[in-house]
Protein backbone atom coordinates (compact mmCIF):
# COMPACT_ATOMS: atom_id res chain seq x y z
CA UNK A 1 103.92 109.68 42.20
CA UNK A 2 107.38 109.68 43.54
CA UNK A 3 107.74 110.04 47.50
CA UNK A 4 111.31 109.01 49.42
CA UNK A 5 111.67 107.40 52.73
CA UNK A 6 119.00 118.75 65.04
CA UNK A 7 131.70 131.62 78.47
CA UNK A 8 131.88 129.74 80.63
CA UNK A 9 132.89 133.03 81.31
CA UNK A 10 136.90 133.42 81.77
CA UNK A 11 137.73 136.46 83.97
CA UNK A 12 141.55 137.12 83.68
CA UNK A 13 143.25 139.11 86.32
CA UNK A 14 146.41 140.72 85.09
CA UNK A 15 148.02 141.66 88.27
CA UNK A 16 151.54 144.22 87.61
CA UNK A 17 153.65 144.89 90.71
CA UNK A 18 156.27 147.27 89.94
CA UNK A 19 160.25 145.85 90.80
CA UNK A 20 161.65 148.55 91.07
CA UNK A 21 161.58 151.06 94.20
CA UNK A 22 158.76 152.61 95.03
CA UNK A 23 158.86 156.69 94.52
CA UNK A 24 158.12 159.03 97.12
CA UNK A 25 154.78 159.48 96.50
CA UNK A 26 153.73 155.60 96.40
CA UNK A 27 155.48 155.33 100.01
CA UNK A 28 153.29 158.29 101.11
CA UNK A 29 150.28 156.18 99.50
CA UNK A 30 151.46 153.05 100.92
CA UNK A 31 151.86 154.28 104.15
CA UNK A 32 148.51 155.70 104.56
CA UNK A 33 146.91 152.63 102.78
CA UNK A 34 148.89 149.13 103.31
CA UNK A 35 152.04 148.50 101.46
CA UNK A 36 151.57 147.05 97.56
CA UNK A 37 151.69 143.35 97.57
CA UNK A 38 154.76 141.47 97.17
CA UNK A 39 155.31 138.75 94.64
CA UNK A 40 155.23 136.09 97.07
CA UNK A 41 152.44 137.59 98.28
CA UNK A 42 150.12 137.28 95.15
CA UNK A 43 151.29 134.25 94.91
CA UNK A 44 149.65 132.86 97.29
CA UNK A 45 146.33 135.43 96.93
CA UNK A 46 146.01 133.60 93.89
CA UNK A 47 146.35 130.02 95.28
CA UNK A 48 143.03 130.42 96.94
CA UNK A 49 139.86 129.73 96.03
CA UNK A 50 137.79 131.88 93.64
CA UNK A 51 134.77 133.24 93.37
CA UNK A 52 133.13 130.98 90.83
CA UNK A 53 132.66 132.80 87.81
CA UNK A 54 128.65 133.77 87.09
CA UNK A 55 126.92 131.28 85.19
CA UNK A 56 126.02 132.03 81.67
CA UNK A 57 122.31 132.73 80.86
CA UNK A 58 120.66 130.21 79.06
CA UNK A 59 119.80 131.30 75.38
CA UNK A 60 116.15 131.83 75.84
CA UNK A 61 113.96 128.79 73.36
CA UNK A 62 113.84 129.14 70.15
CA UNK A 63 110.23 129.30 69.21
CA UNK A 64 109.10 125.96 66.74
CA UNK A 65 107.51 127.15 63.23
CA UNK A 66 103.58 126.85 63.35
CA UNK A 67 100.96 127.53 61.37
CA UNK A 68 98.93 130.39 61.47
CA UNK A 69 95.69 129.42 62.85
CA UNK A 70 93.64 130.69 60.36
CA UNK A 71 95.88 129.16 57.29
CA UNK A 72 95.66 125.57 59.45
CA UNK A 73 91.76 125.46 59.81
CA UNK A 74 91.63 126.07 55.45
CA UNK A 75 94.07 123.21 55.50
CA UNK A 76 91.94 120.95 57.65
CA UNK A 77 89.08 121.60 55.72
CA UNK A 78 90.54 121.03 52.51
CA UNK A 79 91.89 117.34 53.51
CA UNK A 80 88.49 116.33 55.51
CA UNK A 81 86.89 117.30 51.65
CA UNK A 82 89.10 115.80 49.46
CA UNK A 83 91.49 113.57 51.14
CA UNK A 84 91.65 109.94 50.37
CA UNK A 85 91.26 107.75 53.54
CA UNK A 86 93.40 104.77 54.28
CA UNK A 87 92.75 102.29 57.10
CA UNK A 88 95.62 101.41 59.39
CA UNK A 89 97.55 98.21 59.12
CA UNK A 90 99.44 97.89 62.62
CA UNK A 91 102.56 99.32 62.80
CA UNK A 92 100.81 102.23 60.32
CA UNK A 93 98.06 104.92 61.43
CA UNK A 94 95.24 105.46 59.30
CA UNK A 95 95.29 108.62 57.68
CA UNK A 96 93.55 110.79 55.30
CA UNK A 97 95.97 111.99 52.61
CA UNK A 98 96.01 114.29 49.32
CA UNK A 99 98.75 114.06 46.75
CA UNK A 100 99.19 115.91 43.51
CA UNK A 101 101.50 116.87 40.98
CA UNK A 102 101.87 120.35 39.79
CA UNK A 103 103.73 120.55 35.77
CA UNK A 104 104.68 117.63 34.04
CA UNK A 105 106.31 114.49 35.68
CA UNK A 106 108.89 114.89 32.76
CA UNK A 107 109.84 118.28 33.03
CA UNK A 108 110.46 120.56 35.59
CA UNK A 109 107.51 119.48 38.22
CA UNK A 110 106.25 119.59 41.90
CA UNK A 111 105.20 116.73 44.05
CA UNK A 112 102.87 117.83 47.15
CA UNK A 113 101.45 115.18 50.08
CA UNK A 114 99.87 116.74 52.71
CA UNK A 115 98.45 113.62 55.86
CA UNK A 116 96.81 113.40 58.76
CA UNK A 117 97.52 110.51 60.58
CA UNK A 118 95.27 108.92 63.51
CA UNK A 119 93.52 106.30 64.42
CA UNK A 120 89.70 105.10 64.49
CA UNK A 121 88.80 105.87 67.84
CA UNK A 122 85.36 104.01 70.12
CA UNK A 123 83.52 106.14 68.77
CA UNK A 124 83.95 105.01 64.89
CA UNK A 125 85.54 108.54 63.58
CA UNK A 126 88.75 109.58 62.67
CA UNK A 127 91.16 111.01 65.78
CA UNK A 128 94.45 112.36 64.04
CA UNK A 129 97.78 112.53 66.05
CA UNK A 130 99.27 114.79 63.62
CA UNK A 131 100.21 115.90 60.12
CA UNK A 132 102.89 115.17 57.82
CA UNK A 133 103.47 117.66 54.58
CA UNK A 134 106.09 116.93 52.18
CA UNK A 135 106.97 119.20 49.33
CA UNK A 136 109.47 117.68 46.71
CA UNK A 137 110.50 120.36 43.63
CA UNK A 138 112.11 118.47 40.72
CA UNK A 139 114.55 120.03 38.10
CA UNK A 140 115.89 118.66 35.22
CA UNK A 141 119.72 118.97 35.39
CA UNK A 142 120.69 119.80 31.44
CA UNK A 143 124.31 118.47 31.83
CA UNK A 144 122.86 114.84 32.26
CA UNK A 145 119.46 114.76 31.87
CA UNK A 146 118.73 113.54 36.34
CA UNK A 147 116.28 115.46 38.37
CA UNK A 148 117.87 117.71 40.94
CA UNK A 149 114.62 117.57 43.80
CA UNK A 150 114.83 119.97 46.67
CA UNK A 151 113.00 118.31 49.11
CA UNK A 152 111.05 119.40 52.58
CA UNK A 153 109.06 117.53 54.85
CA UNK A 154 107.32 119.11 58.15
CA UNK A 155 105.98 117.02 61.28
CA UNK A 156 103.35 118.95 62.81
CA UNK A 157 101.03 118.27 65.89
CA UNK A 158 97.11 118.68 65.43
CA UNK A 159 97.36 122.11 65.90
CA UNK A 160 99.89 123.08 63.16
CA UNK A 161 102.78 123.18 65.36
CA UNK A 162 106.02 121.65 63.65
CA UNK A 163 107.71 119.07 65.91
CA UNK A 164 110.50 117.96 63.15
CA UNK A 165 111.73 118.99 59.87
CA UNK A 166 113.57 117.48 57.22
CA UNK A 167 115.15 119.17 54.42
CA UNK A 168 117.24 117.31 51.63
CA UNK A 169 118.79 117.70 47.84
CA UNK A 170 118.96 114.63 46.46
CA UNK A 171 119.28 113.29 42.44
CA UNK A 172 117.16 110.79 40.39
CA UNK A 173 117.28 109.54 37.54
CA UNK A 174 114.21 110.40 34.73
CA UNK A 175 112.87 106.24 35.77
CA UNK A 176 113.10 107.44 39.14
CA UNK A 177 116.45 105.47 40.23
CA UNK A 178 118.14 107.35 42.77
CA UNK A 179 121.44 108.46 42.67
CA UNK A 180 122.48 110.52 45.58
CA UNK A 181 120.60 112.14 48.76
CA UNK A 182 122.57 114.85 50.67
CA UNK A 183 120.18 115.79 53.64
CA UNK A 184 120.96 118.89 55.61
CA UNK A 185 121.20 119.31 59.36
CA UNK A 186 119.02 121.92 60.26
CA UNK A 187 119.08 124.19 63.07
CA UNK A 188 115.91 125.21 64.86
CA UNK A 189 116.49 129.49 64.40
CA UNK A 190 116.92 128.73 60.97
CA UNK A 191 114.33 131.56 59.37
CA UNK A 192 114.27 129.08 56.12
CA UNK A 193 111.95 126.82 58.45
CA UNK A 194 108.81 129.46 59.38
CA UNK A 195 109.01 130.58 55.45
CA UNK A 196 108.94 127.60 54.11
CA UNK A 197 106.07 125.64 56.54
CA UNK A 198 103.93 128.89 55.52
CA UNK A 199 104.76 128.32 52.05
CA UNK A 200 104.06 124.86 51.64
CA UNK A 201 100.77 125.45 53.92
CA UNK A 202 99.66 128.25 51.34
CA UNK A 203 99.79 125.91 48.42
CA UNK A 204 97.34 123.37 50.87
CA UNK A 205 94.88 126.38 52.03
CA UNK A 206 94.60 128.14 48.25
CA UNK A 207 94.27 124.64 46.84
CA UNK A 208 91.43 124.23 44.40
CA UNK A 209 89.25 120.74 43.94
């Protein structure tokens, strides 16, 4: 199988004082109420310290995709039944891990890997740390014959909760030589994310032996 290796706020004051003489009624008004300010006046009004302008609320957190807790304990069960365990070879966890291909490898095809990774703990079982799912959808480009492959990969804690997320469109040839990678930068309200996870975790939960 093929696999590949984130106003200040600006208050303006416009401040008009008339040139010309004042009319009758703004010298009643001014009498009764202080005289409009002069020029040199404002001038030095606004040559004193402001008020500092109110700081801007912060945008409340953007929620992380997850799985649905119900979806995430199918998935768990499905890789503690079939997954394939590896030992760990320090730097690398050990991890139980499923891949498969959906279609034919040369045609129009899907690659899934779903893995827990962990460790053996005192005990002899298997702790995991987390999950990694990768979902890699190939399509034959007609004009030269090279795989188009959209590719996403999720980072999840052991509850289903997605700490990363990679998404990239990248070109192969039919041997598998690659020719270009374009990764995306992703932002963390993208709805593409939640959709996608739940997509990907559907295939895992549904998935028959």
């Amino acid at each position: 199988m093929k696999t590949s290796t984130g106003l200040a706020l600006s208050l303006i004051t416009v401040l008009s004082l008339r040139a010309s003489a004042q009319t009758a009624g703004d010298e009643a008004f001014n009498a009764a109420y202080g005289k409009v300010p002069t020029a040199a006046t404002m001038a030095q009004l606004r040559a004193q310290p402001q008020r500092p302008a109110p700081p801007v609320p912060a945008a409340p957190a953007v929620k992380p995709p997850a799985a649905a807790d119900d979806v995430w304990a199918k998935v768990i069960e499905k890789v503690k039944k079939d997954g394939r365990f590896t030992a760990g070879a320090d730097p690398l966890p050990s991890d139980f891990t499923i891949e498969e291909v959906v279609g034919d490898e040369k045609a129009d095809h899907a690659s899934h890997v779903i893995s827990f990774m962990g460790e053996i703990n005192d005990d002899g079982l298997f702790e995991a740390m987390g999950a990694l799912i990768v979902l890699r959808d190939y399509k034959i480009d007609p004009k030269d014959g090279n795989f188009r492959i959209d590719s996403w990969m999720f980072m999840t804690d052991v509850h289903g909760q997605v700490f990363n997320a990679v998404h990239m469109v990248s070109v192969e040839t039919p041997a598998g030589e690659p020719v270009s990678n374009t990764p995306e930068k992703l932002s963390p309200a993208d709805p593409r994310l939640q959709a996608q996870l739940d997509s990907m975790l559907k295939h895992w939960s549904e998935r028959k032996p």
